[in-house]
N, C-alpha and C. Protein backbone atom coordinates (compact mmCIF):
# COMPACT_ATOMS: atom_id res chain seq x y z
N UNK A 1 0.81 -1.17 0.00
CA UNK A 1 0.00 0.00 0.00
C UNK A 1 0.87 1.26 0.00
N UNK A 2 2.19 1.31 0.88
CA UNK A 2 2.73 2.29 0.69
C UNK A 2 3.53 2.68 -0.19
N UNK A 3 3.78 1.37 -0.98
CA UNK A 3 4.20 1.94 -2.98
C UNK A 3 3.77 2.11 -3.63
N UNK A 4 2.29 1.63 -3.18
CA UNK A 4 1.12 2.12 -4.37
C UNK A 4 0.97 4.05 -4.24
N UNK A 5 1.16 4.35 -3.00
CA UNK A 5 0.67 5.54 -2.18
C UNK A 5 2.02 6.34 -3.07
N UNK A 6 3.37 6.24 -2.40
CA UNK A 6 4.14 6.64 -3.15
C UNK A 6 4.43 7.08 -4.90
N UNK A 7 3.62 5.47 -5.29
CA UNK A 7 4.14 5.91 -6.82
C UNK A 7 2.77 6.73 -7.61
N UNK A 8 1.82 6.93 -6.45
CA UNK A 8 0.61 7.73 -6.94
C UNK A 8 0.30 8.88 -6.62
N UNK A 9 1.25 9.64 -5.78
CA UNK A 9 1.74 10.75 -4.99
C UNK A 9 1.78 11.74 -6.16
N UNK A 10 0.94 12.71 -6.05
CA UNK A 10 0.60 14.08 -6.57
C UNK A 10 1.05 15.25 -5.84
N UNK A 11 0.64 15.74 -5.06
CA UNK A 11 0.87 16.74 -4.21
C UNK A 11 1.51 16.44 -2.94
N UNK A 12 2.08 17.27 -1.83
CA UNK A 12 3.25 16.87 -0.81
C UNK A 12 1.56 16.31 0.34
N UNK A 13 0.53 16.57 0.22
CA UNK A 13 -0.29 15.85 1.32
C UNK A 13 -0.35 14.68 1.18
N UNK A 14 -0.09 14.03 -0.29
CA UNK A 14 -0.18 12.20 -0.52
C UNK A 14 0.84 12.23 0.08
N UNK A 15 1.80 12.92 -0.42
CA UNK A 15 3.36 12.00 0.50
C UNK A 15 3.03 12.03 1.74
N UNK A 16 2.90 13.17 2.18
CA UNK A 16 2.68 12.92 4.11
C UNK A 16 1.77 11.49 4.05
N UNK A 17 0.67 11.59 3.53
CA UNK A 17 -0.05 10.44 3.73
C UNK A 17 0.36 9.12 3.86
N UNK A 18 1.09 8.91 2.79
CA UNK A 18 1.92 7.73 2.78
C UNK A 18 3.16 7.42 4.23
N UNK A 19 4.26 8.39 4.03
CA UNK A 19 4.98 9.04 5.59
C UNK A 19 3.94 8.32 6.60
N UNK A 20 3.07 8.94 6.61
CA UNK A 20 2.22 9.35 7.96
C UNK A 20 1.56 7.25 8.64
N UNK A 21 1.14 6.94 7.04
CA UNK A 21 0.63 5.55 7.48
C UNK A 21 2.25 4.72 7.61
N UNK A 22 3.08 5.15 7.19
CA UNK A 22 4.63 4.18 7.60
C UNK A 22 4.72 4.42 8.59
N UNK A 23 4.62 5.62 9.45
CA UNK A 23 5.07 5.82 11.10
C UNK A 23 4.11 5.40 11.63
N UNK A 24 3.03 5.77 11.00
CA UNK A 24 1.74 4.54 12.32
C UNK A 24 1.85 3.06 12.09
N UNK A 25 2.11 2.67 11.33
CA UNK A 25 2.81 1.32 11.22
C UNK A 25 3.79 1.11 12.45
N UNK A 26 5.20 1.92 12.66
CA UNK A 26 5.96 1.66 13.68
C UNK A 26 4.96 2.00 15.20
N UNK A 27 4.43 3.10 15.45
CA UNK A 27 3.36 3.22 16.45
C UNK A 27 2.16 2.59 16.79
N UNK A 28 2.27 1.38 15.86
CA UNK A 28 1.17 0.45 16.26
C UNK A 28 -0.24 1.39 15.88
N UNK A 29 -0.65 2.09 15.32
CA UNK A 29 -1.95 2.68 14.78
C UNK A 29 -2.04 3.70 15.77
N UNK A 30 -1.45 4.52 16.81
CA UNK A 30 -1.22 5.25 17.72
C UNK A 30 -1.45 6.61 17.08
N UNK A 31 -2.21 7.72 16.15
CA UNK A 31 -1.84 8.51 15.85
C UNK A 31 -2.46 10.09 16.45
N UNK A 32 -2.77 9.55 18.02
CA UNK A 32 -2.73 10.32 19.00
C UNK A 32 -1.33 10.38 19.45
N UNK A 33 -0.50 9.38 19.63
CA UNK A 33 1.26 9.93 20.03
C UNK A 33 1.97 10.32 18.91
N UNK A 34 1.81 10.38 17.74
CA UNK A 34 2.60 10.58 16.52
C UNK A 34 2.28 11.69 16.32
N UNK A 35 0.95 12.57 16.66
CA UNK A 35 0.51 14.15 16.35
C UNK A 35 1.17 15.02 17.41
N UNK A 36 1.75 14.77 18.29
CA UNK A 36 2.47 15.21 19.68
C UNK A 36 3.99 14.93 19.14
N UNK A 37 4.63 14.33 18.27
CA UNK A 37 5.86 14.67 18.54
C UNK A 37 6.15 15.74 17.02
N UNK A 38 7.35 16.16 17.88
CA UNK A 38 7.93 17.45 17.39
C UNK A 38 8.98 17.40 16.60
N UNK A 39 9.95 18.51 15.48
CA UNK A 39 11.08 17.91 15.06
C UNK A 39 12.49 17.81 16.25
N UNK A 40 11.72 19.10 17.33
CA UNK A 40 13.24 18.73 17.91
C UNK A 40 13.26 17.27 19.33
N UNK A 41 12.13 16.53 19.05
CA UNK A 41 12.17 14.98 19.10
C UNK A 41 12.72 14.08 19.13
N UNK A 42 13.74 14.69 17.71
CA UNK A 42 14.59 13.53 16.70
C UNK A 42 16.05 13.30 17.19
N UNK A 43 16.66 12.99 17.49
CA UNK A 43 18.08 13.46 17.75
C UNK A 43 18.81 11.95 16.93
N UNK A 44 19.62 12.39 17.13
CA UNK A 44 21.27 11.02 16.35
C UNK A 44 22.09 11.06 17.70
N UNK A 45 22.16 9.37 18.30
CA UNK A 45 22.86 9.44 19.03
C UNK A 45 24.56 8.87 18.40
N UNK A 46 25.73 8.48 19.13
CA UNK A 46 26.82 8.61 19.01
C UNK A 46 27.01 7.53 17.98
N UNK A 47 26.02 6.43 17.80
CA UNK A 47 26.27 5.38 17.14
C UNK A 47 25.67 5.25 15.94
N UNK A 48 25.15 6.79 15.90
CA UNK A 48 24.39 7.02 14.26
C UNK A 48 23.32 6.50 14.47
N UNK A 49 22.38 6.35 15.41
CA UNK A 49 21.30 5.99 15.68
C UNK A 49 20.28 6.64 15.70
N UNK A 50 18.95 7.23 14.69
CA UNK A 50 18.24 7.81 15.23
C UNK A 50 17.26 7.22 15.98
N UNK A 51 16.86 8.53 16.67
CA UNK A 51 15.74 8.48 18.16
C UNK A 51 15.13 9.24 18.24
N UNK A 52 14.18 8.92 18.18
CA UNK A 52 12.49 9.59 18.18
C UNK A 52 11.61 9.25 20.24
N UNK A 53 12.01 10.30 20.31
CA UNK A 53 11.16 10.69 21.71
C UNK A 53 9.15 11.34 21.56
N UNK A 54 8.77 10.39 22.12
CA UNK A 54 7.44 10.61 22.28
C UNK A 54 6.26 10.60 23.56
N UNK A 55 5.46 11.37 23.67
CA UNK A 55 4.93 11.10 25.25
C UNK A 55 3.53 10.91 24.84
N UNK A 56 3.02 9.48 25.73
CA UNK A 56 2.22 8.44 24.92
C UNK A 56 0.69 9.83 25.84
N UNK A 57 -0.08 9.59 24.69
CA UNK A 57 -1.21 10.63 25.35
C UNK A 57 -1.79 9.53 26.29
N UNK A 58 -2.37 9.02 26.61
CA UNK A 58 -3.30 8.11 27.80
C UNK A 58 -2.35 8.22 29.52
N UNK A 59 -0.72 7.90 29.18
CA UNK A 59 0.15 7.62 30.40
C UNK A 59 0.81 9.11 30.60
N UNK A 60 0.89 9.79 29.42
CA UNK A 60 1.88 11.10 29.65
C UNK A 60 3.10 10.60 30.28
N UNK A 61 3.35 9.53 29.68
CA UNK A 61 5.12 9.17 29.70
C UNK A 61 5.65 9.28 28.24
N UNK A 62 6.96 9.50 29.09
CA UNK A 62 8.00 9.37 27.66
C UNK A 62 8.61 8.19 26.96
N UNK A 63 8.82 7.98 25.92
CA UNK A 63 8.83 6.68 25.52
C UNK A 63 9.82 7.04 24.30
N UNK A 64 10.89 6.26 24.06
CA UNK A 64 11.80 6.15 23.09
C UNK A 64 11.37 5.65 22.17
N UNK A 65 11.81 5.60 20.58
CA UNK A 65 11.93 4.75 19.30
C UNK A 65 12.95 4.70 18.71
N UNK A 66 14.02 3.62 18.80
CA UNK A 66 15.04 3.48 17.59
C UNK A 66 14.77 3.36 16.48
N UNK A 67 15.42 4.27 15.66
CA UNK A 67 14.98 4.01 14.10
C UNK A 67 16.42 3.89 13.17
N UNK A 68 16.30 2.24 12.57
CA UNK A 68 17.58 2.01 11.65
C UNK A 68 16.72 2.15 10.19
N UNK A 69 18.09 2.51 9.49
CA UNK A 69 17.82 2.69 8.11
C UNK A 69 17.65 1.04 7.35
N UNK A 70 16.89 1.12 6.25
CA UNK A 70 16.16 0.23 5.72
C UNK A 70 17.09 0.49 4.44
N UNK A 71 17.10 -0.92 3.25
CA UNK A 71 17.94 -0.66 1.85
C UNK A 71 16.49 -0.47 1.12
N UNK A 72 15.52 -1.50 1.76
CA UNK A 72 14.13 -0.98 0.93
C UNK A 72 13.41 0.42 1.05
N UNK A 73 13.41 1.57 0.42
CA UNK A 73 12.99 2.90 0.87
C UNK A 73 11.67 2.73 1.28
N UNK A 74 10.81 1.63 0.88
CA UNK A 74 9.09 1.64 1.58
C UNK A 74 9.16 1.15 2.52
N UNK A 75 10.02 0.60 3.15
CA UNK A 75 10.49 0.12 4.69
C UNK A 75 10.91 0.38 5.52
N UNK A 76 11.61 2.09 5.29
CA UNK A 76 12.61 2.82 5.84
C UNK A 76 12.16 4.15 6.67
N UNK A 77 11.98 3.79 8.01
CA UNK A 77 11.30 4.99 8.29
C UNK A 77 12.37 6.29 8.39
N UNK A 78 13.14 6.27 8.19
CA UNK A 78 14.22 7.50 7.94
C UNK A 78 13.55 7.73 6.42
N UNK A 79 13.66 7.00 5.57
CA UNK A 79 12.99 7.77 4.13
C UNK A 79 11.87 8.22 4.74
N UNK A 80 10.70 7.77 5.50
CA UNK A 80 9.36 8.13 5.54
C UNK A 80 9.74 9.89 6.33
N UNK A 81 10.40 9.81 7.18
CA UNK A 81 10.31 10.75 8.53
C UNK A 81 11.06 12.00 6.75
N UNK A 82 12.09 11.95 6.22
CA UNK A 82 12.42 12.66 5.70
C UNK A 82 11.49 13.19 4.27
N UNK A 83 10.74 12.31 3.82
CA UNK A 83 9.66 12.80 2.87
C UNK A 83 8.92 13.59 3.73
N UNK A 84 8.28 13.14 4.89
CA UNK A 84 7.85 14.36 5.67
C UNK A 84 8.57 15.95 6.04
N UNK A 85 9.47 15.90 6.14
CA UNK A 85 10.14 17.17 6.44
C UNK A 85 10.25 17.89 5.13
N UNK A 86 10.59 17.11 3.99
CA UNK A 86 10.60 18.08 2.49
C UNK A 86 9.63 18.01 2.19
N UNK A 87 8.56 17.40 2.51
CA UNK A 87 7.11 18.22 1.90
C UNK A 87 6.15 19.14 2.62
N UNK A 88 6.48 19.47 3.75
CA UNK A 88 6.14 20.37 4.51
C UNK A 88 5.76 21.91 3.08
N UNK A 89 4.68 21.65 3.67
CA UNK A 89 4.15 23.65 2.96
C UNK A 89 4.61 24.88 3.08
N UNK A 90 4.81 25.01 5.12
CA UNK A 90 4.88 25.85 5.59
C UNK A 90 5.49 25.81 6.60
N UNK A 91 6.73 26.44 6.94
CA UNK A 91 7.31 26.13 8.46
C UNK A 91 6.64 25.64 9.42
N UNK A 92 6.80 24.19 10.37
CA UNK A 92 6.23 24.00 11.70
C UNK A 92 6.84 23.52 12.46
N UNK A 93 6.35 23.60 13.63
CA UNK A 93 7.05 22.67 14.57
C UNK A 93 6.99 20.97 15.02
N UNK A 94 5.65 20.91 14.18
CA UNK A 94 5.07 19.27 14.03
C UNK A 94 5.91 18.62 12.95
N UNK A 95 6.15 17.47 13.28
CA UNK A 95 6.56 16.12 12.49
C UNK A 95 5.62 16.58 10.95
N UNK A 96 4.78 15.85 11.24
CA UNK A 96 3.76 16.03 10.04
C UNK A 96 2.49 17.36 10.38
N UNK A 97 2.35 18.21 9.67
CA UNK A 97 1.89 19.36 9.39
C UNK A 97 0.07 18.90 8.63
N UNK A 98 0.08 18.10 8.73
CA UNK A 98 -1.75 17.20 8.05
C UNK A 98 -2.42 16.63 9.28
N UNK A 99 -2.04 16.66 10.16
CA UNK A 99 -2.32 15.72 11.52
C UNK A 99 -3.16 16.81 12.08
N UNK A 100 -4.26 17.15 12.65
CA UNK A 100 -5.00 17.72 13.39
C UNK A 100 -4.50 17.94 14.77
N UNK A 101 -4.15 19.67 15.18
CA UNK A 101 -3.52 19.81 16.69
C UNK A 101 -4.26 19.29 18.06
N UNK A 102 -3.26 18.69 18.75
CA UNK A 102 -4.24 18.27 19.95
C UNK A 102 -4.53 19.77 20.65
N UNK A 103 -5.58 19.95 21.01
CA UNK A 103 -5.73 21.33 22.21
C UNK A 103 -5.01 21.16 23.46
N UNK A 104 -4.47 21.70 23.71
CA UNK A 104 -3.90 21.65 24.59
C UNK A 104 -4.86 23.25 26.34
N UNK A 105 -5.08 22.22 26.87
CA UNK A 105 -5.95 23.15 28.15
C UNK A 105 -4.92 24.27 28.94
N UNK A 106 -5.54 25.22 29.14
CA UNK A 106 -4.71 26.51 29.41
C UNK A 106 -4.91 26.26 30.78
N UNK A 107 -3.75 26.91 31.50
CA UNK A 107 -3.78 26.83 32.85
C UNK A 107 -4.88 27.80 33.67
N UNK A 108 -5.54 27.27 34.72
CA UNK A 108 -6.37 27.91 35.80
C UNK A 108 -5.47 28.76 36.88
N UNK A 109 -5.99 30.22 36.76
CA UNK A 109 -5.16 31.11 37.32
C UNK A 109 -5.74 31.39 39.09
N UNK A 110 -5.22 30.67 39.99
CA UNK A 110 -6.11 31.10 41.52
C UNK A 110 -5.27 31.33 41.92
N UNK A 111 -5.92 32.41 43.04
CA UNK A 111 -4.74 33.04 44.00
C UNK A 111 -4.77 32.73 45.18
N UNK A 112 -4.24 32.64 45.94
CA UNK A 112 -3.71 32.16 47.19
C UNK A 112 -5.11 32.42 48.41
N UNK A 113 -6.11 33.04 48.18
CA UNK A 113 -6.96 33.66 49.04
C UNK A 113 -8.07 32.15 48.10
N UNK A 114 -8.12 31.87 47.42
CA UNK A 114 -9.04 30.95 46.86
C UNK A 114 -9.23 29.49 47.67
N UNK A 115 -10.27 29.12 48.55
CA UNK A 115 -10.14 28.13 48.82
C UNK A 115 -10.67 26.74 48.39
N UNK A 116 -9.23 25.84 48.85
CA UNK A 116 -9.34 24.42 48.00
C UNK A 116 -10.86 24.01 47.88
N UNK A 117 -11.84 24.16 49.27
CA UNK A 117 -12.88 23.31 48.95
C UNK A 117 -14.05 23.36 47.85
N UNK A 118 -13.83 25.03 47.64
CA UNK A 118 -14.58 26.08 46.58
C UNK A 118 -14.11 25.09 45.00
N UNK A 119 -12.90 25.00 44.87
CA UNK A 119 -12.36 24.25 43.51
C UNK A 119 -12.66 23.39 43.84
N UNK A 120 -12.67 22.41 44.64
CA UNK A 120 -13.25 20.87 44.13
C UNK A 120 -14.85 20.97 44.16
N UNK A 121 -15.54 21.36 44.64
CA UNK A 121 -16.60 21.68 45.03
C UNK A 121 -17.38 22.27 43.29
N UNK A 122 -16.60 22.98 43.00
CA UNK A 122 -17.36 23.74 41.91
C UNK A 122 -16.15 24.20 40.98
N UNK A 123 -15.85 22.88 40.13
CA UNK A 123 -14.23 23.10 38.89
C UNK A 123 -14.90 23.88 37.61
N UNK A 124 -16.57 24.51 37.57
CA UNK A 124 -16.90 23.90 36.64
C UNK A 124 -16.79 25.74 36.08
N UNK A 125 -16.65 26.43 37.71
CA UNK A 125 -16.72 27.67 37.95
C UNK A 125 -15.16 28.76 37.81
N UNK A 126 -14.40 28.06 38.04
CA UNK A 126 -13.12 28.79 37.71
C UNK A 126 -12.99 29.37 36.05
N UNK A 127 -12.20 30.51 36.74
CA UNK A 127 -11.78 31.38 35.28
C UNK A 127 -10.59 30.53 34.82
N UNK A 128 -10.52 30.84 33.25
CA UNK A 128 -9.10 30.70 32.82
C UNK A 128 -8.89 31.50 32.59
């Protein structure tokens, strides 16, 4: 499927597409933790190894991925991760730029005179 995807690739959103189903392949269909990681994620450690850092949404732990290079390029998630980065549209800070942002909840601002029993009592009432 992902050479069919590849060799039918029109515009840089098929490629992500293609990209996008090779890394959920390594993430096990996960593409609640794959929309959360970032490029500066990626690093090369000493042994030429890349490593992909991710924090799984359900545990909010961090969780490693080794990634070795493949001779087959539809197998290779270094080809996949790098078709993603050159088909990017528009500068971002996401891996893949097609993935829908998680929201992220803004912090609740109370001040020290606010008491605890008032917030558990009634969360439904605080400002952000």
């Amino acid at each position: 499927m992902i050479l069919y995807l590849y060799n039918n690739a029109r515009s840089s959103s098929e490629f992500q597409d293609a990209a996008l189903l090779f890394l959920l392949w390594y993430l096990f269909g996960r593409a609640s933790d794959l929309s959360l990681i970032r490029k500066q994620n990626i690093s090369v450690d000493a042994a030429e190894v890349f490593f992909v850092r991710f924090i799984r949404t359900k545990t909010s732990e961090e969780q490693g991925l080794s990634l070795f290079p493949d001779a087959d390029f539809t197998a290779c998630p270094l080809h996949a991760i790098a078709t993603v980065l050159i088909t990017h549209t528009a500068p971002s800070v996401t891996l893949i730029d097609n993935l829908p942002e998680i929201p992220v909840e803004d912090a609740v601002t109370m001040t020290p005179a606010t008491p605890l029993v008032e917030v558990l009592n009634n969360p439904d009432e605080l400002t952000v």
